[in-house]
C-alpha atoms as a PDB file:
ATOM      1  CA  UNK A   1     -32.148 -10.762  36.009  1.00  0.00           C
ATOM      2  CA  UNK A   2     -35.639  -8.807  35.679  1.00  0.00           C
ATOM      3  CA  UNK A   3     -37.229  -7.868  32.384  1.00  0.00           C
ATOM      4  CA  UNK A   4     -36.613  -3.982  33.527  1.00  0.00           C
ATOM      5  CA  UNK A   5     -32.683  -4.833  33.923  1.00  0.00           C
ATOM      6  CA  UNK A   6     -32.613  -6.641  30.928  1.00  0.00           C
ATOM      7  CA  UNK A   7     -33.829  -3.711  29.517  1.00  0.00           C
ATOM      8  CA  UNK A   8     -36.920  -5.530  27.765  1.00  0.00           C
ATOM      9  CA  UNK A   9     -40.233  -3.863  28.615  1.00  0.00           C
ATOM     10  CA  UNK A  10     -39.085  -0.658  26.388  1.00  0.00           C
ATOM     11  CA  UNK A  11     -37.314   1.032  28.643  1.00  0.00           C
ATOM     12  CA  UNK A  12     -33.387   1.740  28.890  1.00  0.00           C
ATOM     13  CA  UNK A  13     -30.346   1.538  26.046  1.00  0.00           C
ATOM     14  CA  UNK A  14     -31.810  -1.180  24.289  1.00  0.00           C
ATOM     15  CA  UNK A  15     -35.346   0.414  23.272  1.00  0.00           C
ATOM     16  CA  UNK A  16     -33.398   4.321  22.326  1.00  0.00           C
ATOM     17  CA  UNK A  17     -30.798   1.831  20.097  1.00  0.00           C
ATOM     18  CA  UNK A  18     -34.169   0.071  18.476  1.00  0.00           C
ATOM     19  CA  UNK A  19     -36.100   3.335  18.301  1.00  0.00           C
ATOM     20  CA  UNK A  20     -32.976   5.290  16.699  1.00  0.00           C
ATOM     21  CA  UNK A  21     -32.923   2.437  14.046  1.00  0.00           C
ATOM     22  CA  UNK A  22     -36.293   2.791  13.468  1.00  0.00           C
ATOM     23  CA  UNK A  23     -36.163   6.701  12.957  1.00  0.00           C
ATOM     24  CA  UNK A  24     -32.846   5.982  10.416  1.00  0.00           C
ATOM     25  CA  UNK A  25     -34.948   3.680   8.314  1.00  0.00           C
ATOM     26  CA  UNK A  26     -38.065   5.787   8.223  1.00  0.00           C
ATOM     27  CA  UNK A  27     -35.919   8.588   7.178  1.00  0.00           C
ATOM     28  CA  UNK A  28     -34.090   6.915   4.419  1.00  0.00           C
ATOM     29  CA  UNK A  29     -37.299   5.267   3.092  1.00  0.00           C
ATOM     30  CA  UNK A  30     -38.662   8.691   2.621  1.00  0.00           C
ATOM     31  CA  UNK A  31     -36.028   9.889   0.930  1.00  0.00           C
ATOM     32  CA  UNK A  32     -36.134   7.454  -1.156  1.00  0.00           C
ATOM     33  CA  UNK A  33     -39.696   7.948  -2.230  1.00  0.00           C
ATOM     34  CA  UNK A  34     -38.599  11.221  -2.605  1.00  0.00           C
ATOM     35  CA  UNK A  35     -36.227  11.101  -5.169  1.00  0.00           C
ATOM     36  CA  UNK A  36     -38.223   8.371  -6.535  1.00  0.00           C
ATOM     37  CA  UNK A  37     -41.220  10.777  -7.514  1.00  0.00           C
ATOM     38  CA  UNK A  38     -39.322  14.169  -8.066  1.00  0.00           C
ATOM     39  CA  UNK A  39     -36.925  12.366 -10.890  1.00  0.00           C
ATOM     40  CA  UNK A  40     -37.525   9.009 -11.384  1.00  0.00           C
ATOM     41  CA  UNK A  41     -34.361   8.566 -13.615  1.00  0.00           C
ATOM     42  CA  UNK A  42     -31.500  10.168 -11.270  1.00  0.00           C
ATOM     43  CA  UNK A  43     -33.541   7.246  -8.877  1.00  0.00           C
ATOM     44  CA  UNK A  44     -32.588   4.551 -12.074  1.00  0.00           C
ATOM     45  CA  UNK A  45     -29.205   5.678 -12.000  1.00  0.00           C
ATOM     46  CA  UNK A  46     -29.033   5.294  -8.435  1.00  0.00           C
ATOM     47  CA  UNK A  47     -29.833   1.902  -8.876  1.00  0.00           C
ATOM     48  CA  UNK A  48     -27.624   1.325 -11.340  1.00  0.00           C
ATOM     49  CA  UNK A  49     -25.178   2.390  -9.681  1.00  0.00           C
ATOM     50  CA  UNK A  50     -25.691   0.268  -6.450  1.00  0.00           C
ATOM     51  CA  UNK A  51     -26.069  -2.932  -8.634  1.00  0.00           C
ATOM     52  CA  UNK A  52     -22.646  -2.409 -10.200  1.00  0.00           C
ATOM     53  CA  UNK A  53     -21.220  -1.817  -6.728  1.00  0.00           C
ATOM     54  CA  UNK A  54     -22.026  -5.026  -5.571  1.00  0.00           C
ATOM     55  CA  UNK A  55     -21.274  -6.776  -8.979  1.00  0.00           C
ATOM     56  CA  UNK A  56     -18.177  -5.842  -8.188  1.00  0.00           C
ATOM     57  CA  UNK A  57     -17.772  -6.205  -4.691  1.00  0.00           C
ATOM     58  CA  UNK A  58     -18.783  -9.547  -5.351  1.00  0.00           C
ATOM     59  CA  UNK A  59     -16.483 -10.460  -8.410  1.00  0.00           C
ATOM     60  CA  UNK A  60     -13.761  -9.303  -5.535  1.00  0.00           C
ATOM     61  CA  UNK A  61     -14.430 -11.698  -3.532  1.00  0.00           C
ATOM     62  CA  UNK A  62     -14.933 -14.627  -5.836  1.00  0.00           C
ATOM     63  CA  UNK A  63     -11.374 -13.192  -6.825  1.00  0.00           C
ATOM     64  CA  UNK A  64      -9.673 -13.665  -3.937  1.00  0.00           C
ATOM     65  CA  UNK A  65     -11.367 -17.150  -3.002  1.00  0.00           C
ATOM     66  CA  UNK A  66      -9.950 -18.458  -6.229  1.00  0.00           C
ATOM     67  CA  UNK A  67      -6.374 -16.737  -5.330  1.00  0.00           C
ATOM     68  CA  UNK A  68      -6.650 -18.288  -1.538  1.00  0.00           C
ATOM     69  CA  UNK A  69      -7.856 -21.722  -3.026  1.00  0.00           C
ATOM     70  CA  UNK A  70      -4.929 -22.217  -4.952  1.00  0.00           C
ATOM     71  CA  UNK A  71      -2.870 -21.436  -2.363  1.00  0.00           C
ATOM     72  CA  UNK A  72      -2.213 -18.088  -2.363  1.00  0.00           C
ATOM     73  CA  UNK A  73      -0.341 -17.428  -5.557  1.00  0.00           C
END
């Protein structure tokens, strides 16, 4: 298979999926600057906020690793 079939060389599927990606991140960085500098303590709460998600998330799964080591009871 060629480079231009496998769709390296920046051409085809494969480079608008990377370059979409790109875009998405660029996009969310600046927003996050954004509400960064316009009100830095909505941004802290923000934070917050994601931390205790995956606290959580996390005390989930150590939850149901303990259930499924013993056995499922």
């Amino acid at each position: 298979m060629s480079d231009r079939q496998a769709g390296i060389g920046g051409t085809g599927e494969a480079a608008v999926a990377v370059n979409t990606k790109k875009v998405a991140v660029y996009v969310l960085v600046v927003f996050a600057l954004y509400v960064i500098i316009t009100d830095p303590a909505k941004a802290a709460d923000y934070v917050q906020i994601g931390f205790q998600g995956i606290s959580d998330a996390a005390g989930a799964v150590g939850d149901f690793m303990t259930w499924a080591a013993n056995g499922g009871k």
